[in-house]
Protein backbone atom coordinates (compact mmCIF):
# COMPACT_ATOMS: atom_id res chain seq x y z
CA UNK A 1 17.60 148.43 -14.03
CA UNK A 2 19.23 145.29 -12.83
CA UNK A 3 21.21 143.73 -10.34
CA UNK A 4 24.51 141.23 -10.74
CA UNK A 5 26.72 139.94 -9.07
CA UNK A 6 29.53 137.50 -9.76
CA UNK A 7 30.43 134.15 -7.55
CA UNK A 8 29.32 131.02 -6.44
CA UNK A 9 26.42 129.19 -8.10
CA UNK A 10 24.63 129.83 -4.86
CA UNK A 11 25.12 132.95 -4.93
CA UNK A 12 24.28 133.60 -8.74
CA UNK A 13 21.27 131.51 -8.33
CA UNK A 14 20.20 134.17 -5.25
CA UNK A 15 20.81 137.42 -6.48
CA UNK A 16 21.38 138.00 -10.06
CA UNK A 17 19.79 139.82 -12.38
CA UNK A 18 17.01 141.02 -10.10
CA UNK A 19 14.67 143.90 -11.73
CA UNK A 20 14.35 146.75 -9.04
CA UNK A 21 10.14 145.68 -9.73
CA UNK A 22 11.10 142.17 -8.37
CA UNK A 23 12.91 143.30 -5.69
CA UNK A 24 9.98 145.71 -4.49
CA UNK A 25 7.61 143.09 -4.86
CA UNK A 26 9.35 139.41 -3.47
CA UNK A 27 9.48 141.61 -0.28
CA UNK A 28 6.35 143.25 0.07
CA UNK A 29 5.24 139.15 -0.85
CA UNK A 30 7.20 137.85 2.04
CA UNK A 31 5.92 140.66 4.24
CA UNK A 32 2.12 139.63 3.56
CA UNK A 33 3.27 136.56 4.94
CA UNK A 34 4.72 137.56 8.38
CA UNK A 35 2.19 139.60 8.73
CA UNK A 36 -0.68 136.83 8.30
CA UNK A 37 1.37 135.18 11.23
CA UNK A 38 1.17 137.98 13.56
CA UNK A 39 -2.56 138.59 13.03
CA UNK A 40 -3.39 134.94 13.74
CA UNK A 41 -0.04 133.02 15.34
CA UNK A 42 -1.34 129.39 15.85
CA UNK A 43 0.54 128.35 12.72
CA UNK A 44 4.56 128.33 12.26
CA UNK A 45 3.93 126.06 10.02
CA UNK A 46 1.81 127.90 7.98
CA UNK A 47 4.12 130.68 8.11
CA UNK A 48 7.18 128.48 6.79
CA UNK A 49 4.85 127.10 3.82
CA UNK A 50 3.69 130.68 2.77
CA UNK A 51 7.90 131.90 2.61
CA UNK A 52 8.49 128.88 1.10
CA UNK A 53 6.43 129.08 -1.06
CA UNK A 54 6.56 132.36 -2.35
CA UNK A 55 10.72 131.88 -2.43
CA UNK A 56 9.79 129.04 -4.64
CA UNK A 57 7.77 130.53 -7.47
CA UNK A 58 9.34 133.92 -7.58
CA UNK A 59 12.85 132.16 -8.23
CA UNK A 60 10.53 130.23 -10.61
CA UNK A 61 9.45 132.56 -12.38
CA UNK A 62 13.37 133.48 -12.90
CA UNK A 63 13.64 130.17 -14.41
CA UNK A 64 16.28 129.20 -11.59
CA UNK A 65 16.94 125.58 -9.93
CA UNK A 66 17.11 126.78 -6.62
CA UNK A 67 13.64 127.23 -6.81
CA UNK A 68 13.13 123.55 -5.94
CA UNK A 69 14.95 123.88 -2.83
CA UNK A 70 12.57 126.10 -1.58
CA UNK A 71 9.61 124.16 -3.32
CA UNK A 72 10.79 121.06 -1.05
CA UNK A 73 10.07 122.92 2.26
CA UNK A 74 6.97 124.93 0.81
CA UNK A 75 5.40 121.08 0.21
CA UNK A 76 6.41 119.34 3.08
CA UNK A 77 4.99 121.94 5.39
CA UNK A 78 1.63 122.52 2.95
CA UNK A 79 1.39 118.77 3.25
CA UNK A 80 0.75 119.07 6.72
CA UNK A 81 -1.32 121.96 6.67
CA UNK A 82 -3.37 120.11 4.09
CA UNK A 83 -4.14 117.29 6.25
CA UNK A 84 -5.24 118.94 9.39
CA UNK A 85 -7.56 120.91 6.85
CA UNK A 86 -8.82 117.59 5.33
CA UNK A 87 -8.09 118.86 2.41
CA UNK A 88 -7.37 115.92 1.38
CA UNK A 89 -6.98 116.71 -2.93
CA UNK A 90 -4.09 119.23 -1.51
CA UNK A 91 -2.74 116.71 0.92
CA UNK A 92 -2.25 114.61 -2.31
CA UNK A 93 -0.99 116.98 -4.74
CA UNK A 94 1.86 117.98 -2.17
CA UNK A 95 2.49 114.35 -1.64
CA UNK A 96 2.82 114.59 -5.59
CA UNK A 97 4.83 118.16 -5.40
CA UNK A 98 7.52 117.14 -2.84
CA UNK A 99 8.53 114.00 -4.75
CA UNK A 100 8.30 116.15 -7.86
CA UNK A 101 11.22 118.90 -6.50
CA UNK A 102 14.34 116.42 -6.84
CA UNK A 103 13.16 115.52 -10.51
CA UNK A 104 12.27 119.10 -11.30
CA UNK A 105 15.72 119.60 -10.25
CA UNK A 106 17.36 117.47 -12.51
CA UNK A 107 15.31 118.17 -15.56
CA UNK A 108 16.03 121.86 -15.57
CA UNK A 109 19.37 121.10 -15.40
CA UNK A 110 19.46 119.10 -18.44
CA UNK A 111 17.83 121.70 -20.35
CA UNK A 112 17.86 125.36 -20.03
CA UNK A 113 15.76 126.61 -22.44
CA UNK A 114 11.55 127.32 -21.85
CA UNK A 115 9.73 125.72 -24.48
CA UNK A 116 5.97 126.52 -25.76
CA UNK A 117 3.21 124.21 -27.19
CA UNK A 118 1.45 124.72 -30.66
CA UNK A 119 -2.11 126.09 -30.36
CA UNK A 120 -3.86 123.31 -31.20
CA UNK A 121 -2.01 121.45 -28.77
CA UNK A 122 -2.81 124.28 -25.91
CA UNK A 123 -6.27 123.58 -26.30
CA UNK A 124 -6.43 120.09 -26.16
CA UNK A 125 -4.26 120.42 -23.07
CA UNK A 126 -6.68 123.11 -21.44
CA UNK A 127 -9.43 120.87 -22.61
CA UNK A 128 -8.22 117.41 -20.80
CA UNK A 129 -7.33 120.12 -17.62
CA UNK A 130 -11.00 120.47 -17.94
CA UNK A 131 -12.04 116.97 -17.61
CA UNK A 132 -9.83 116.08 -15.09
CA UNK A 133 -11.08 118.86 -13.21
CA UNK A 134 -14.88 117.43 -13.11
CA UNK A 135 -13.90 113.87 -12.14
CA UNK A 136 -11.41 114.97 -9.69
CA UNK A 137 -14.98 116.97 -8.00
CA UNK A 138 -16.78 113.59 -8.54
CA UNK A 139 -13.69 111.56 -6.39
CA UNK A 140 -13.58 114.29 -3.84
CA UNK A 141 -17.10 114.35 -3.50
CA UNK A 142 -17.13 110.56 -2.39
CA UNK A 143 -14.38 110.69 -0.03
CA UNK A 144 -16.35 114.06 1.54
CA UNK A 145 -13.13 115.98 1.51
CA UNK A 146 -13.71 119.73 2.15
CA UNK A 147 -15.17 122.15 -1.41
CA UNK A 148 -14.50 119.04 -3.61
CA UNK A 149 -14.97 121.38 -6.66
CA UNK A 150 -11.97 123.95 -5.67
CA UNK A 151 -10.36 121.29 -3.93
CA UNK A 152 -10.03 119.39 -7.51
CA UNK A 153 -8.93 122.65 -9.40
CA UNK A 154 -5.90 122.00 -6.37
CA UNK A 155 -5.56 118.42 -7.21
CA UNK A 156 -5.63 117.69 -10.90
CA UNK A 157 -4.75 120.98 -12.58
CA UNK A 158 -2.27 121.67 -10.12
CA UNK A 159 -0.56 118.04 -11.00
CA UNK A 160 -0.97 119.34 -15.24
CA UNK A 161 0.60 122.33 -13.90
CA UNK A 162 3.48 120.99 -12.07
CA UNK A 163 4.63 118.89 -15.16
CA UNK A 164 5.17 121.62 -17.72
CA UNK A 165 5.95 123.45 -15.06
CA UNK A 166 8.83 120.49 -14.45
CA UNK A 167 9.10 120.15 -18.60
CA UNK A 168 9.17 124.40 -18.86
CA UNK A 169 6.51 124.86 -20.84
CA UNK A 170 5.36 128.39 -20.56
CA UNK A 171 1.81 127.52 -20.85
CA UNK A 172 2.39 125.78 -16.75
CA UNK A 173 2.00 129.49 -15.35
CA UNK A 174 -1.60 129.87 -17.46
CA UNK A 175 -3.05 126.52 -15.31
CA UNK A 176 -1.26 128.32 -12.41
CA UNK A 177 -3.22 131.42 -12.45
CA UNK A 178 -6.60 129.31 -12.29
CA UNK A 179 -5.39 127.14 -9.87
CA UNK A 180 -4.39 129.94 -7.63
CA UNK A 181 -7.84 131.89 -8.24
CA UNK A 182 -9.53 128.67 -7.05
CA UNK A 183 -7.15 128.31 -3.82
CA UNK A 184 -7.96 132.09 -2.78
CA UNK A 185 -11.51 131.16 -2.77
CA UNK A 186 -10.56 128.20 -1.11
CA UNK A 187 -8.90 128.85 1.49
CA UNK A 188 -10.72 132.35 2.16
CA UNK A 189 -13.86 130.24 2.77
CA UNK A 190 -12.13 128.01 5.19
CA UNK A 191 -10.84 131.10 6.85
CA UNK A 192 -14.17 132.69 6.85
CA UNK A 193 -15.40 129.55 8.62
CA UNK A 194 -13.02 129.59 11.16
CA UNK A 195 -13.59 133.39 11.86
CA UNK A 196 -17.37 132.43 12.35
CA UNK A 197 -16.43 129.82 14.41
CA UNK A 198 -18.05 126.89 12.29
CA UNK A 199 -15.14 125.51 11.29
CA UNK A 200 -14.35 122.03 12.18
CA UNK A 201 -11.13 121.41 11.12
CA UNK A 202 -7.81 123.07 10.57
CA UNK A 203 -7.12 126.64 12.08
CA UNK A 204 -7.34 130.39 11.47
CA UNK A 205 -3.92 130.92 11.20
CA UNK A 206 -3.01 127.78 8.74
CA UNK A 207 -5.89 128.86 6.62
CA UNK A 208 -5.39 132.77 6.55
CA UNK A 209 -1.61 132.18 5.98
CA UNK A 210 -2.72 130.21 2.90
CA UNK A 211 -4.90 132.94 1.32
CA UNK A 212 -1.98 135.44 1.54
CA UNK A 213 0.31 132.54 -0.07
CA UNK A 214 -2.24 131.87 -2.87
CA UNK A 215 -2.41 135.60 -3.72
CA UNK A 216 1.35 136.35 -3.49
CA UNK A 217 1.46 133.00 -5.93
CA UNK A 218 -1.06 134.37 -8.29
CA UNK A 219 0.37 137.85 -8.54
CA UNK A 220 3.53 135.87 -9.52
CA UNK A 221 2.29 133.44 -11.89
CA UNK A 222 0.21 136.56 -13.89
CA UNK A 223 4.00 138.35 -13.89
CA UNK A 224 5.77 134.53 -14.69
CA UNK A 225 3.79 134.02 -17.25
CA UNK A 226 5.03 137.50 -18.85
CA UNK A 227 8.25 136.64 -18.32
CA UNK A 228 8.78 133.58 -19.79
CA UNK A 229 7.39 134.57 -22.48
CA UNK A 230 9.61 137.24 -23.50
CA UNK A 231 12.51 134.84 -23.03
CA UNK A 232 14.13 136.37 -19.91
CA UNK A 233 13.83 132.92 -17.42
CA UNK A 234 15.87 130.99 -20.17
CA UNK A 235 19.12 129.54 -18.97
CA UNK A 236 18.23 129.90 -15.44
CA UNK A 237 17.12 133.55 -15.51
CA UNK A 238 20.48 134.46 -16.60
CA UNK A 239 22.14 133.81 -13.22
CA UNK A 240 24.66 131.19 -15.28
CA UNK A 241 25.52 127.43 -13.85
């Protein structure tokens, strides 16, 4: 059963066409969050990013514009968490992501429709995703940044990601769902040092408020990437222009 409503583009771009299973689940999503922050509150920031964030791939995964919006305040705050982490291959990426919103914005409003790659194509792209993955671990490595090879799963796939995810090509949510698996392991052993106390940089809360983000984010990619394929996020999820 869905949900529709009729009015501004705002308000199309909010709440149409919303699946009673969406519904359930972008809440119980932005509950994990608020709940991370109560548990360990030394991070608004954290907070905002994991919201943000989960606002920004759920409308995503509708195949909506407005899910740039939230994608600019997700990455501004990440950015900062990033940095206080030294996690310095995130810290880039989101440098990356926030000036990727405003052109994300404007190429899904030039075209509509999700696109897919041919399979020999896929695999050379999974292939160079790959690559880029092992000398992103060797740079990392250098500059001592914090699990160089996760950290480069973060970096480089995440920036193969972001452009089909920019270009809508449904094969962006398939890099998604291993860049997310890499960030809960991530950011769960940063959190695990900071509950043991060995932890010398960023905080509990930052880092715990990340793991719930990074799960909410690859719940939504594994659903996204059903979606999109059957169609249902062309022409901006159906919620019109």
């Amino acid at each position: 059963m869905e949900t529709k409503t009729e009015g501004s583009w705002l308000k199309n771009q909010l709440f149409t066409n919303w699946k009673k299973f969406e519904i359930s689940y972008v809440i119980v999503l932005i509950l994990l969050q608020i709940v991370v922050y109560f548990i360990a509150p030394d991070s608004i920031i954290g907070m905002i990013s994991g919201v943000a964030g989960v606002l920004c791939l759920v409308y995503g995964m509708k195949g909506r514009k407005i899910s740039f919006i939230f994608g600019l305040v997700q990455c501004l705050a990440m950015t900062y968490i990033a940095w206080i982490s030294h996690a310095y291959g995130s810290f880039a990426m989101d440098i990356i992501y926030v000036i990727s919103q405003p052109i994300g914005w404007v190429m899904w409003g030039q075209d509509e429709a999700t696109r897919s790659f041919k399979p020999t194509t896929k695999r050379w792209i999974f292939a160079g995703a790959f690559a880029a993955w092992l000398v992103g671990w060797v740079v990392l490595s250098l500059l001592h940044g914090q699990l160089p090879y996760f950290d480069s799963i973060n970096f480089v796939v995440s920036l193969i990601a972001q452009l089909l995810y920019i270009l809508k090509f449904k094969e962006n949510w398939s890099l998604w769902i291993v860049v997310n698996i890499a960030n809960v392991i991530y950011w769960g052993a940063l959190t695990t040092q900071a509950l043991m106390g060995t932890a010398q940089v960023g905080t509990l809360g930052a880092s715990l408020s990340q793991v719930a983000l990074q799960l909410a984010l690859l719940f939504n990619a594994v659903y996204a990437n059903k979606v999109w394929a059957s169609g249902e996020a062309d022409n901006e999820g159906g919620a019109g222009k």
